[in-house]
Protein backbone atom coordinates (compact mmCIF):
# COMPACT_ATOMS: atom_id res chain seq x y z
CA UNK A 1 -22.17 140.44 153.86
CA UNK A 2 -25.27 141.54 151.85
CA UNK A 3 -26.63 145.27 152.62
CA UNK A 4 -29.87 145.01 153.62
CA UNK A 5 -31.98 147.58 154.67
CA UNK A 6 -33.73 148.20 158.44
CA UNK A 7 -36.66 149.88 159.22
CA UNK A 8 -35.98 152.43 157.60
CA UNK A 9 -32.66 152.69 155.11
CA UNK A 10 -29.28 150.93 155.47
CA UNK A 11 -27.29 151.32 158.44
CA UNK A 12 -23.48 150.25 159.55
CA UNK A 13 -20.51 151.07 161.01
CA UNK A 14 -18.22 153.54 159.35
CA UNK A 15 -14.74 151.92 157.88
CA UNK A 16 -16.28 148.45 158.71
CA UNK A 17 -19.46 147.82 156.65
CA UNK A 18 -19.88 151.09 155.98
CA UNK A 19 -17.53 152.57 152.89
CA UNK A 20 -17.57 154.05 149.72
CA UNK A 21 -17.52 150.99 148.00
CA UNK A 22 -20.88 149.67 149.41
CA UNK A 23 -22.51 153.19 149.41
CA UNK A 24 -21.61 153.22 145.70
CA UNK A 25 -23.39 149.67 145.16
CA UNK A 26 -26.31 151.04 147.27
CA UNK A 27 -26.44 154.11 144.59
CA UNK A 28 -25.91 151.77 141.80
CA UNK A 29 -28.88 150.19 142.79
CA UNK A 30 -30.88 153.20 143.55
CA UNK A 31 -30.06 154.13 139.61
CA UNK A 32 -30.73 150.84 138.41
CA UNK A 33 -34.30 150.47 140.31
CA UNK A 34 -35.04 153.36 138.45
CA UNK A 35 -34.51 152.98 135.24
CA UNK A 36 -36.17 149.61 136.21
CA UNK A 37 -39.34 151.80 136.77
CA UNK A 38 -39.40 153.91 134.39
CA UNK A 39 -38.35 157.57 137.06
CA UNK A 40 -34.82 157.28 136.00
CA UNK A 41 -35.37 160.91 134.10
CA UNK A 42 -37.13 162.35 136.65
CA UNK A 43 -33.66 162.66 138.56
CA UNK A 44 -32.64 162.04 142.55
CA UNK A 45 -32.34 164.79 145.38
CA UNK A 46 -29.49 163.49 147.47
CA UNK A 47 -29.23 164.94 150.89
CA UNK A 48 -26.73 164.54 154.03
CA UNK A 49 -26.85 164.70 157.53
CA UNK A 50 -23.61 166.23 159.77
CA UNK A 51 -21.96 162.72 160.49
CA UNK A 52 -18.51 162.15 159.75
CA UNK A 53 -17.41 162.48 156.40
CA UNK A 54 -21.50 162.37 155.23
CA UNK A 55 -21.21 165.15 152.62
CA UNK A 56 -18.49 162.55 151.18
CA UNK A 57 -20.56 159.80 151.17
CA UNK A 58 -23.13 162.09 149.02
CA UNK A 59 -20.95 163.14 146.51
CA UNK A 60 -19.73 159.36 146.32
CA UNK A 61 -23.27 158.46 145.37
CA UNK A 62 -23.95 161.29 143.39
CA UNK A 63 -20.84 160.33 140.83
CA UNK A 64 -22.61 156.99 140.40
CA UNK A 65 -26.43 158.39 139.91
CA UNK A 66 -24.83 160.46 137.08
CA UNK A 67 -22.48 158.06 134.92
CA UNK A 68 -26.05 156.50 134.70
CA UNK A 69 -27.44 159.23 133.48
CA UNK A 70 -29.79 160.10 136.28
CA UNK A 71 -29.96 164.05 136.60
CA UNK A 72 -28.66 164.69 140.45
CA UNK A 73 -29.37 167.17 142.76
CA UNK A 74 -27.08 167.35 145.17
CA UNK A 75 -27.36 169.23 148.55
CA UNK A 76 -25.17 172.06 149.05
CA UNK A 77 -25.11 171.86 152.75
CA UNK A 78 -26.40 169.53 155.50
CA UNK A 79 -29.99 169.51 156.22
CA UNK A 80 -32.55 167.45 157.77
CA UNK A 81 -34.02 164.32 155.98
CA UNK A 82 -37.68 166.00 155.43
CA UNK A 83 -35.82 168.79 153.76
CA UNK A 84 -34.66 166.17 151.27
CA UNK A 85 -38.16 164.26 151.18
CA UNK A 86 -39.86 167.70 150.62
CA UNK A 87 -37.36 168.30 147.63
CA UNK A 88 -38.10 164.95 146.09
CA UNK A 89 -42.05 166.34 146.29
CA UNK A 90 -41.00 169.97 145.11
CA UNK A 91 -38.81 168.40 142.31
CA UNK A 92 -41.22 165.87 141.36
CA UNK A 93 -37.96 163.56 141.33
CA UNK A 94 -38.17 160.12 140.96
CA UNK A 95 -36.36 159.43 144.29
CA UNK A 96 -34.23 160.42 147.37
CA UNK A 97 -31.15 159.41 148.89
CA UNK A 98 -30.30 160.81 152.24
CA UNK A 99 -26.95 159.69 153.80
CA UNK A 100 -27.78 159.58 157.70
CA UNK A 101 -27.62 157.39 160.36
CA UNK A 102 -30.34 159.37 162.24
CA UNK A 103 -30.04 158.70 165.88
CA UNK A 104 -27.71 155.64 166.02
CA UNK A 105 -24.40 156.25 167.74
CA UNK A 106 -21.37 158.23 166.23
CA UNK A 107 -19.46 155.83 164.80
CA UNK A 108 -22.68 154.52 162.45
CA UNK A 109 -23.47 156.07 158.98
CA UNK A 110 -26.28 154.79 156.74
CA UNK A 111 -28.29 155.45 153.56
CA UNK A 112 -31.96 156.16 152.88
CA UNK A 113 -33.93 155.69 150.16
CA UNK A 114 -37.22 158.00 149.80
CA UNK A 115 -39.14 157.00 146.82
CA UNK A 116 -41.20 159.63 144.33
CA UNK A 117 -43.94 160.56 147.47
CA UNK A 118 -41.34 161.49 149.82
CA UNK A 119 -42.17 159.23 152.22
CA UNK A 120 -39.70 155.97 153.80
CA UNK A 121 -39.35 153.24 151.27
CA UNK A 122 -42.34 150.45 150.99
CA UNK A 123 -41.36 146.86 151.81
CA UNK A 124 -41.80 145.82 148.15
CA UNK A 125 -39.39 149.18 147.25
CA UNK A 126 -36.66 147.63 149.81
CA UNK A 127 -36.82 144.25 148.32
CA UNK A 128 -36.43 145.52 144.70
CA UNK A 129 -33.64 148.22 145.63
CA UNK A 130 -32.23 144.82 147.65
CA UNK A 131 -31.90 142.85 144.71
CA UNK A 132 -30.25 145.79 142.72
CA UNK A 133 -27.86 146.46 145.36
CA UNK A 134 -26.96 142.54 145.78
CA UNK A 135 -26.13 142.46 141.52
CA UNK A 136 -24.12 145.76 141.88
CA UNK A 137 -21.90 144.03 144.76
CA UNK A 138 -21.60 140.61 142.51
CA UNK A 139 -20.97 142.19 139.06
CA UNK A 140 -18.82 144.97 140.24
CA UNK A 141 -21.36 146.68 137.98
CA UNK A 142 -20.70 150.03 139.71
CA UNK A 143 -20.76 153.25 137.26
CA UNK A 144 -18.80 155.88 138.36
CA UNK A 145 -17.83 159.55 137.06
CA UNK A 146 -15.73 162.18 138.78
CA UNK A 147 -17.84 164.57 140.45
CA UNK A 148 -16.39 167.87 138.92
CA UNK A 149 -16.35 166.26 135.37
CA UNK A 150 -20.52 165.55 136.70
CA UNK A 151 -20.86 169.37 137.72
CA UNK A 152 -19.69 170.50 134.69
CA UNK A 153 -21.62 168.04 132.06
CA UNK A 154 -24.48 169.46 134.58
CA UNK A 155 -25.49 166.08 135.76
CA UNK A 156 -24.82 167.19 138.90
CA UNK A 157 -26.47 170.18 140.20
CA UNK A 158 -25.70 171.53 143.43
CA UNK A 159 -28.47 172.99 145.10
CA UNK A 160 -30.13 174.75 148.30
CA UNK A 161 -32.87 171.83 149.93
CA UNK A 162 -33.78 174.60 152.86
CA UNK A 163 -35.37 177.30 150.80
CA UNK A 164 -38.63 175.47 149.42
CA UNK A 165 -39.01 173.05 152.70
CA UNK A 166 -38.85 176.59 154.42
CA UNK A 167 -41.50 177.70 152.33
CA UNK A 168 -43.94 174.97 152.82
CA UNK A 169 -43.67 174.60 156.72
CA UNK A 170 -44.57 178.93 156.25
CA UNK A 171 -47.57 177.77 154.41
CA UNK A 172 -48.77 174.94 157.20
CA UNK A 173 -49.00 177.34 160.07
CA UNK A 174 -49.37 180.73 161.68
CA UNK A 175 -45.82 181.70 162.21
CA UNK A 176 -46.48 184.98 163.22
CA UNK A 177 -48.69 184.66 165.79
CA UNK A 178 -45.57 182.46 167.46
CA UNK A 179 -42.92 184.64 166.34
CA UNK A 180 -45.18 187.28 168.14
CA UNK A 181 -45.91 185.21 171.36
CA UNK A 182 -43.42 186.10 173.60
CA UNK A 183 -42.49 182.41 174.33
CA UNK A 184 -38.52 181.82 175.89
CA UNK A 185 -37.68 178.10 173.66
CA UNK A 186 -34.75 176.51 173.85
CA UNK A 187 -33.93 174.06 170.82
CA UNK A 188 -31.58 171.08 171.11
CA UNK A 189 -30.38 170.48 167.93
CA UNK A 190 -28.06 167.92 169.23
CA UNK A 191 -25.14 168.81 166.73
CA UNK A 192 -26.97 167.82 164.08
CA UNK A 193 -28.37 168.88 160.43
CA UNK A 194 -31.88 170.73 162.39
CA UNK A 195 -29.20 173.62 163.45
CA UNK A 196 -30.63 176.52 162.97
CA UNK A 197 -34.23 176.06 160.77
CA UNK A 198 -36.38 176.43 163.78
CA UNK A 199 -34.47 179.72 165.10
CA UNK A 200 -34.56 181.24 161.32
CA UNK A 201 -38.11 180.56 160.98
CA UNK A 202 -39.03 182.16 164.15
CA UNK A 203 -36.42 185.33 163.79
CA UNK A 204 -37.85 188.64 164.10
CA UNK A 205 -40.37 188.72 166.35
CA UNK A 206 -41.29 189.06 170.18
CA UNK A 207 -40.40 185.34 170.64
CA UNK A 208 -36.30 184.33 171.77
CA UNK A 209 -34.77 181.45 170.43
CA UNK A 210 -31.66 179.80 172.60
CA UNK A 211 -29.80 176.88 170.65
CA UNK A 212 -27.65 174.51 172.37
CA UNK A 213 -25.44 171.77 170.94
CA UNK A 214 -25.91 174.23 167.54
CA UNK A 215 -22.45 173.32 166.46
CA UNK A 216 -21.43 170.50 164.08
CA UNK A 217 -19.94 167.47 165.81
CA UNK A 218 -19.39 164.23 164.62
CA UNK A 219 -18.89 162.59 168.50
CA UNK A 220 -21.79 163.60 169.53
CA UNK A 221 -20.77 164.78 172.74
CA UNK A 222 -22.08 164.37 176.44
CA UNK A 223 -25.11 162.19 174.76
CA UNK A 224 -24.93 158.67 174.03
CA UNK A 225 -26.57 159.06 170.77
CA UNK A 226 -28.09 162.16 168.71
CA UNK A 227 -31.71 160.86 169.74
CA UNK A 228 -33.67 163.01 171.83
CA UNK A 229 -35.10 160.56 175.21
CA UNK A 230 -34.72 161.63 178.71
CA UNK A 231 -31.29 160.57 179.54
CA UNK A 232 -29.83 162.63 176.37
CA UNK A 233 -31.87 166.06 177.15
CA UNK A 234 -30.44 166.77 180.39
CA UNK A 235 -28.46 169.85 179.34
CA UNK A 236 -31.96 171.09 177.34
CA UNK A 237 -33.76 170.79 180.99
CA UNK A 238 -31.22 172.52 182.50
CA UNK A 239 -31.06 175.22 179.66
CA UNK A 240 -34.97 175.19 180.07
CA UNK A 241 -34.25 176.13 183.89
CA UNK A 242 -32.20 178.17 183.75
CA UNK A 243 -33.21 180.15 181.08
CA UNK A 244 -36.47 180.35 183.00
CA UNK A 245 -37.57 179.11 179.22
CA UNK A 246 -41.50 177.85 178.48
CA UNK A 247 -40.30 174.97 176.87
CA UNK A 248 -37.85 172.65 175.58
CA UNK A 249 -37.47 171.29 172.10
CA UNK A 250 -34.79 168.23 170.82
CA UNK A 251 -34.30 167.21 167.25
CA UNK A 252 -32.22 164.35 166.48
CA UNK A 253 -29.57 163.75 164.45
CA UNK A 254 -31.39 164.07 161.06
CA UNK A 255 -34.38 166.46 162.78
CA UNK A 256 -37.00 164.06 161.66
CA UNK A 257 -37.67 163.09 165.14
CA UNK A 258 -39.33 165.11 167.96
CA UNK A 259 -38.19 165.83 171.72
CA UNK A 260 -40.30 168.13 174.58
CA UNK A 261 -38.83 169.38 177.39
CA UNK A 262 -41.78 171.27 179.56
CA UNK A 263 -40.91 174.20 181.71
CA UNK A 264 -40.42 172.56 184.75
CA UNK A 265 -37.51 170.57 183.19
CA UNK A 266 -38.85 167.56 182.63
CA UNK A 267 -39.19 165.10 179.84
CA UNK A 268 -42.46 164.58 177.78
CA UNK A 269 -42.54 161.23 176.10
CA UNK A 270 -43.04 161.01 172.48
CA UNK A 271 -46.55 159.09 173.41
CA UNK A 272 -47.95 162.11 175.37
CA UNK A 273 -46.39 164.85 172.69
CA UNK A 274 -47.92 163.11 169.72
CA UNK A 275 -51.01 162.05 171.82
CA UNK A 276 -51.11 166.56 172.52
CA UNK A 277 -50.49 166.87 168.82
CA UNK A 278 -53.28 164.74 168.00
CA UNK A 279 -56.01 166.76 170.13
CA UNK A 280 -54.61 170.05 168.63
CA UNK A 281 -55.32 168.93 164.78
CA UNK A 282 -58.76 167.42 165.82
CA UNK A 283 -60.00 169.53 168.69
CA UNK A 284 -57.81 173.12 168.30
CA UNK A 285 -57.93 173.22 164.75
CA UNK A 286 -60.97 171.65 164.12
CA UNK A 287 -59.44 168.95 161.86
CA UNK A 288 -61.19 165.62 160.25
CA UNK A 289 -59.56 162.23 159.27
CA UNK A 290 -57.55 159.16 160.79
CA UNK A 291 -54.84 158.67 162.72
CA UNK A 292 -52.08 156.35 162.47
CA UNK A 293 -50.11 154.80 165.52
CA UNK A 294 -47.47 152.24 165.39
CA UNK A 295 -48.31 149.18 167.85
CA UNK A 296 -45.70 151.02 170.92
CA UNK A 297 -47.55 154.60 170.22
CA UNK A 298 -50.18 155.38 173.03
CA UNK A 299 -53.56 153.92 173.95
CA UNK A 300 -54.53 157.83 174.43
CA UNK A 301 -54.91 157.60 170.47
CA UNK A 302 -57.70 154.95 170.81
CA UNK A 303 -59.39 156.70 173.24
CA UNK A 304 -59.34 160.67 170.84
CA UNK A 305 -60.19 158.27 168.10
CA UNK A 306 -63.21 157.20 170.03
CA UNK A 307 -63.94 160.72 171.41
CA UNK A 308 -64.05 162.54 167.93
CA UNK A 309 -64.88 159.71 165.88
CA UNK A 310 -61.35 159.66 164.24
CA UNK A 311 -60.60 155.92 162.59
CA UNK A 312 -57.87 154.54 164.33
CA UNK A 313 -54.91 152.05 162.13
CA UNK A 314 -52.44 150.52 164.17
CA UNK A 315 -49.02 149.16 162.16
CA UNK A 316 -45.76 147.51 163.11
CA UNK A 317 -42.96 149.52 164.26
CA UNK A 318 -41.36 151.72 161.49
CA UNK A 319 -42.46 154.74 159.02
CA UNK A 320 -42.53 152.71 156.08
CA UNK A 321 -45.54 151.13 157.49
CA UNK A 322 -47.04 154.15 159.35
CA UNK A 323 -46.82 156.55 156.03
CA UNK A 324 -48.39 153.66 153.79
CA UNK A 325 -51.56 153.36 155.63
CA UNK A 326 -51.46 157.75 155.84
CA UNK A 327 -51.26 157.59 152.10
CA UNK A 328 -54.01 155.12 151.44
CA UNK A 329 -56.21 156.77 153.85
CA UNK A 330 -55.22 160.40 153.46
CA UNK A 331 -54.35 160.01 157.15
CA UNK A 332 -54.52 163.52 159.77
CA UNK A 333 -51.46 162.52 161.19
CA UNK A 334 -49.18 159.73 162.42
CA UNK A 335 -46.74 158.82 164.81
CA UNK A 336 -44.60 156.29 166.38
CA UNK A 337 -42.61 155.50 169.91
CA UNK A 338 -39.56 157.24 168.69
CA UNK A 339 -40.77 160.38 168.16
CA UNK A 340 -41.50 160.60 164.56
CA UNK A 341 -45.01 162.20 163.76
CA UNK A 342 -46.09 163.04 160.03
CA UNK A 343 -49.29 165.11 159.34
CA UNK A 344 -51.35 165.44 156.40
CA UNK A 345 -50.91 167.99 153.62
CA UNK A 346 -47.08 168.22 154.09
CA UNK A 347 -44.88 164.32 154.00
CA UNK A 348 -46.07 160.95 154.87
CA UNK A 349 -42.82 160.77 156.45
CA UNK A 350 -41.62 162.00 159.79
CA UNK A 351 -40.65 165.91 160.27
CA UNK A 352 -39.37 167.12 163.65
CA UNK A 353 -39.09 170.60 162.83
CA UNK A 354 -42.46 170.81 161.82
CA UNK A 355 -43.95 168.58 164.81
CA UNK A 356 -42.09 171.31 167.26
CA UNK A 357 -43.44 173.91 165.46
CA UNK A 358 -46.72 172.34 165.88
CA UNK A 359 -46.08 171.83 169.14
CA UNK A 360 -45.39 175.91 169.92
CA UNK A 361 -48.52 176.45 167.91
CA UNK A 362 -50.21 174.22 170.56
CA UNK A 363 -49.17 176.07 173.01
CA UNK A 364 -49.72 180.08 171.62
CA UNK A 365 -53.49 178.69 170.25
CA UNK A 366 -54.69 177.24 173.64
CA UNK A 367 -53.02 179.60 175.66
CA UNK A 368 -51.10 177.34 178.12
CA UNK A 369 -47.93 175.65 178.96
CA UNK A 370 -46.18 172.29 178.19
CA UNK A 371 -47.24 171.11 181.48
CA UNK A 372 -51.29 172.32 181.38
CA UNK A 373 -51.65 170.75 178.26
CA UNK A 374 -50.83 167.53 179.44
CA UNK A 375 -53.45 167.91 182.50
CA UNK A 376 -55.77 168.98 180.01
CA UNK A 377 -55.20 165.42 177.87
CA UNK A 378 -54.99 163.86 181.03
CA UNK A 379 -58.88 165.21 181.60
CA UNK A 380 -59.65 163.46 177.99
CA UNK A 381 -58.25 160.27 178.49
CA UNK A 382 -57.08 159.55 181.48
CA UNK A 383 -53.78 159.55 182.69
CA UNK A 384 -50.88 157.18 180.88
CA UNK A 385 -47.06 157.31 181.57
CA UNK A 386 -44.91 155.74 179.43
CA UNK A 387 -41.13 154.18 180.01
CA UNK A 388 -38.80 152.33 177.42
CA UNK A 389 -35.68 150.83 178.30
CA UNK A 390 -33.05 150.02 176.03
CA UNK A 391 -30.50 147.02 176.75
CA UNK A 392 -27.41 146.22 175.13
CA UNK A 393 -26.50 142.49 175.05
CA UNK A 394 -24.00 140.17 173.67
CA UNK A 395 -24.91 139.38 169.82
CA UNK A 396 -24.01 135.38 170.74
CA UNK A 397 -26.86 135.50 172.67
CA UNK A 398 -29.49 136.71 170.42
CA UNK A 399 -30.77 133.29 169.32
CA UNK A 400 -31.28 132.50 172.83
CA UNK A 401 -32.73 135.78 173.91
CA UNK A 402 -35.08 135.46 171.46
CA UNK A 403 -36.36 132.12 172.01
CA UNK A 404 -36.84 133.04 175.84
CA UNK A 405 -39.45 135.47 175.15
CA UNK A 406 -40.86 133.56 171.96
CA UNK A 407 -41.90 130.64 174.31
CA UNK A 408 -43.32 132.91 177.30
CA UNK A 409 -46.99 132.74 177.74
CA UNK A 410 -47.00 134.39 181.22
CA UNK A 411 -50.19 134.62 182.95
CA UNK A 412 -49.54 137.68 184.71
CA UNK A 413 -46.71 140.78 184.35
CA UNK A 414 -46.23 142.67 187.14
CA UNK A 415 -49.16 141.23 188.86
CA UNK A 416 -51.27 142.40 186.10
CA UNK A 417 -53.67 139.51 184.58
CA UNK A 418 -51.98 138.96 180.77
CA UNK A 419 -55.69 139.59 178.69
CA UNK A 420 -53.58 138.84 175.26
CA UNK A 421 -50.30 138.40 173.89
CA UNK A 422 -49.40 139.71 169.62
CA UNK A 423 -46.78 139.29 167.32
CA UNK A 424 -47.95 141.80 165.03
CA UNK A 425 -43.89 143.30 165.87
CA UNK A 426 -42.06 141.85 168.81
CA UNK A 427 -44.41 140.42 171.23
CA UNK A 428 -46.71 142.70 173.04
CA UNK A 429 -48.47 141.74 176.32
CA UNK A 430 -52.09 143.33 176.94
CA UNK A 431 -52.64 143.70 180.48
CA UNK A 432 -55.94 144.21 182.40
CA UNK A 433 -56.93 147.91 183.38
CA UNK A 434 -55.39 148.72 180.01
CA UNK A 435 -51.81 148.56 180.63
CA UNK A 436 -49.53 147.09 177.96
CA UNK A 437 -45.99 146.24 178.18
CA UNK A 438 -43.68 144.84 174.99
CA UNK A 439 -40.65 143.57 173.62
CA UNK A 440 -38.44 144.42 170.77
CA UNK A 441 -34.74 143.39 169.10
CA UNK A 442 -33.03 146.35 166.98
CA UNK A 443 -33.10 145.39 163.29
CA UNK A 444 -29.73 147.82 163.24
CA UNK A 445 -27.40 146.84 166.88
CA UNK A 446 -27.21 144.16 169.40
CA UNK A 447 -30.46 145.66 171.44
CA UNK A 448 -33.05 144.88 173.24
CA UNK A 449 -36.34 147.57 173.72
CA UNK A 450 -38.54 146.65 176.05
CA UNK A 451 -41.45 149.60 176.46
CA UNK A 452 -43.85 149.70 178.66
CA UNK A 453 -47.29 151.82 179.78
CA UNK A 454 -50.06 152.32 182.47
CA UNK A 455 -51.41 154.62 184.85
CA UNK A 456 -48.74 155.59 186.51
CA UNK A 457 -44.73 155.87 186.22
CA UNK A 458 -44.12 152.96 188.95
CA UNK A 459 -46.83 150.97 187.39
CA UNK A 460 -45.31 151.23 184.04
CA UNK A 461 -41.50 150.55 185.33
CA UNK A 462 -42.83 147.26 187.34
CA UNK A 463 -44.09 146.01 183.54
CA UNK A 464 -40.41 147.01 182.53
CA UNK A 465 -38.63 145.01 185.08
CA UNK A 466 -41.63 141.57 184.75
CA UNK A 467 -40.45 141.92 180.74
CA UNK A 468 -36.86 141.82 181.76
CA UNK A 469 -36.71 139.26 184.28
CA UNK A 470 -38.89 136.90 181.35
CA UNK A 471 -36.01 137.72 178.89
CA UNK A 472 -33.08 137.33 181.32
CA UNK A 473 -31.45 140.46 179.97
């Protein structure tokens, strides 16, 4: 089976597509694109996540990077995926290799590329990297050298990725005025590689940092999957609760994505936290320039686009797509569904750490809680709740799935008029009053995401269950 990459990086199931055979090919090609290109001596920062056996799966692909001659600098510990996109900037490497599977279940593992901005890979990078990867696996034209004979030839250079991605989320905000706030936070790290960076860079001051699920597991367990959505946070509420905490923050499994918990307990969707976000860089901090939304982000962005005459771009689903147009346009910030939001002057590339950081920043600057801000949004532009659901079918039935919706020109959802129907990703309906409901398959497991919002949460979940019944899922 050919490795091909999703929306953003290779993904598979360890000990079934995913080994150390097909990583290698996958760093074989990495080397290979390159030299192609001219970065080869530039060298790689590869980086891991806290998945089973990922520091393994580094050091695999750091022995082929260097019996190719490509300098390596290898991670010396697990750390989130911007830490390794800000080392690729720091470095001024040619490239980046992070071996995560993000937020995909336990048994998954996968491999990122980030290319010499530090961002997710460009469609045209995929397809070249694609094509190297597919000779590797014909040829058997895999390089490999042992990684202490690497270490010692200095090829392979083990190194610290927190200390300078430390230092440049110290130089994008006040820290002091949060570590001096007085706020109760609990973090979620959800036993992944975000452990511990937002408690050390908020140590010392007035301010009390709780972690929970701090430790490193592999099963992941008591959540479904290290991503942080309502159904996996309900220990963080219940910290939040309990702890009589102001608020509640998730990373996932790789900490480039963003969870809120507010301080009643309950879950803020990644459309109202990066729609808050968005109002804090424009209106709080006084901020100029675009904003990027992938097509399942929030109408709310229109509408602060049209309040403080902020260009709006709208992209398919994925990074790759939302940091491209944030690099052409030198983009304020951007943000999609899943809870990955990127701001200018640091990556073009998701960063949960820094987004929750932003967040807390939010809340010390305007002087009120999770729950206040979102009223005070909810002035600007009008209320908007958002729902997702995510269904699991049998893969046999994809073609047919597929083909259901394809052919569906409904005239009404939910007894909401259709206005318009795109393909830009999936098929999205537009309903009138400004309601939208759509429909997406997972480029990585046998899923279905249908997502959904309006005015209110029972408007919204009648969109969910009109999509479903039109699928037959």
């Amino acid at each position: 089976m050919p490795i091909r990459f999703g929306t953003d990086g290779w993904r598979a199931i360890i000990a079934e597509d995913y080994t150390f055979d097909n990583v290698r090919a996958c760093a074989q090609g990495v080397a290979d694109y390159l030299k192609e290109q001219g970065l080869a001596e530039r060298g790689v920062v590869v980086g891991y996540d806290t998945r089973f056996a990922s520091e393994d799966f580094a050091a695999a692909a750091a022995e082929v990077l260097a019996a190719n001659g490509v300098k390596t600098y290898l991670g010396s510990a697990p750390s989130p995926t911007p830490t390794t996109s800000w080392s690729v900037i720091h470095r001024k490497a040619g490239g980046g290799i992070v071996i995560t599977a993000s937020h995909n279940p336990p048994q998954w593992n996968g491999f990122k590329y980030k290319p010499d901005y530090g961002g997710s890979a460009a469609p045209e990078v995929v397809e070249a990297l694609e094509g190297h990867i597919d000779h590797a696996l014909a040829t058997d034209g895999v390089r490999r050298i042992g990684l202490a004979e690497a270490r010692q030839q200095g090829t392979v250079e083990l190194v610290d990725l927190a200390e300078p991605y430390m230092a440049q989320i110290s130089s994008l905000l006040d820290l002091e005025a949060i570590k001096n706030s007085g706020l109760k936070i609990v973090v979620d790290t959800m036993y992944g590689a975000g452990t511990s960076y937002i408690a050390s860079l908020l140590a010392g001051g007035s301010a009390t940092i709780t972690e929970i699920n701090s430790e490193r597991n592999p099963a992941f367990p008591g959540i479904a999957q290290p991503e942080p959505i309502a159904h996996n946070l309900q220990k963080l509420a219940q910290a939040v609760i309990g702890n009589k905490a102001d608020v509640g923050i998730a990373l996932d499994g790789d900490a480039d994505r963003l969870g809120i918990i507010d301080e009643h307990g309950r879950f803020m969707s990644p459309l109202q936290v990066f729609s808050l976000l968005a109002l804090y860089l424009l209106e709080t901090r006084g901020q100029k320039g675009a904003l990027v939304k992938s097509l399942t982000m929030s109408s709310m962005i229109w509408r602060l686009g049209e309040q403080f005459a902020a260009p709006v771009f709208e992209t398919a689903v994925g990074f790759k797509y939302v940091g491209a147009i944030m690099r052409r346009e030198n983009a304020l910030a951007g943000g999609e569904e899943s809870g990955g939001f990127g701001f200018r002057g640091h990556l073009p590339e998701r960063d949960g750490v820094l987004s929750g950081l932003y967040f807390l920043d939010m809340m010390v600057r305007m002087k009120r809680s999770p729950s206040e801000l979102l009223d005070y949004l909810y002035e600007k532009v009008g209320p908007h709740h958002y729902r997702r659901w995510d269904i699991q079918f049998n893969p046999a039935r994809m073609d047919e799935i597929r083909e259901r919706v394809e052919q569906a020109k409904p005239d009404s959802l939910a007894s909401r008029s259709v206005t318009a129907i795109d393909v830009v990703d999936g098929f999205r309906f537009h309903l009138e009053g400004g309601a939208w409901g759509a429909v997406r398959f997972s480029g990585t497991e046998p899923l279905v995401r249908i997502y959904a919002e309006a005015e209110s949460v029972a408007a919204a979940e009648a969109i969910l269950e009109a999509i479903r019944n039109l699928a037959k899922v």
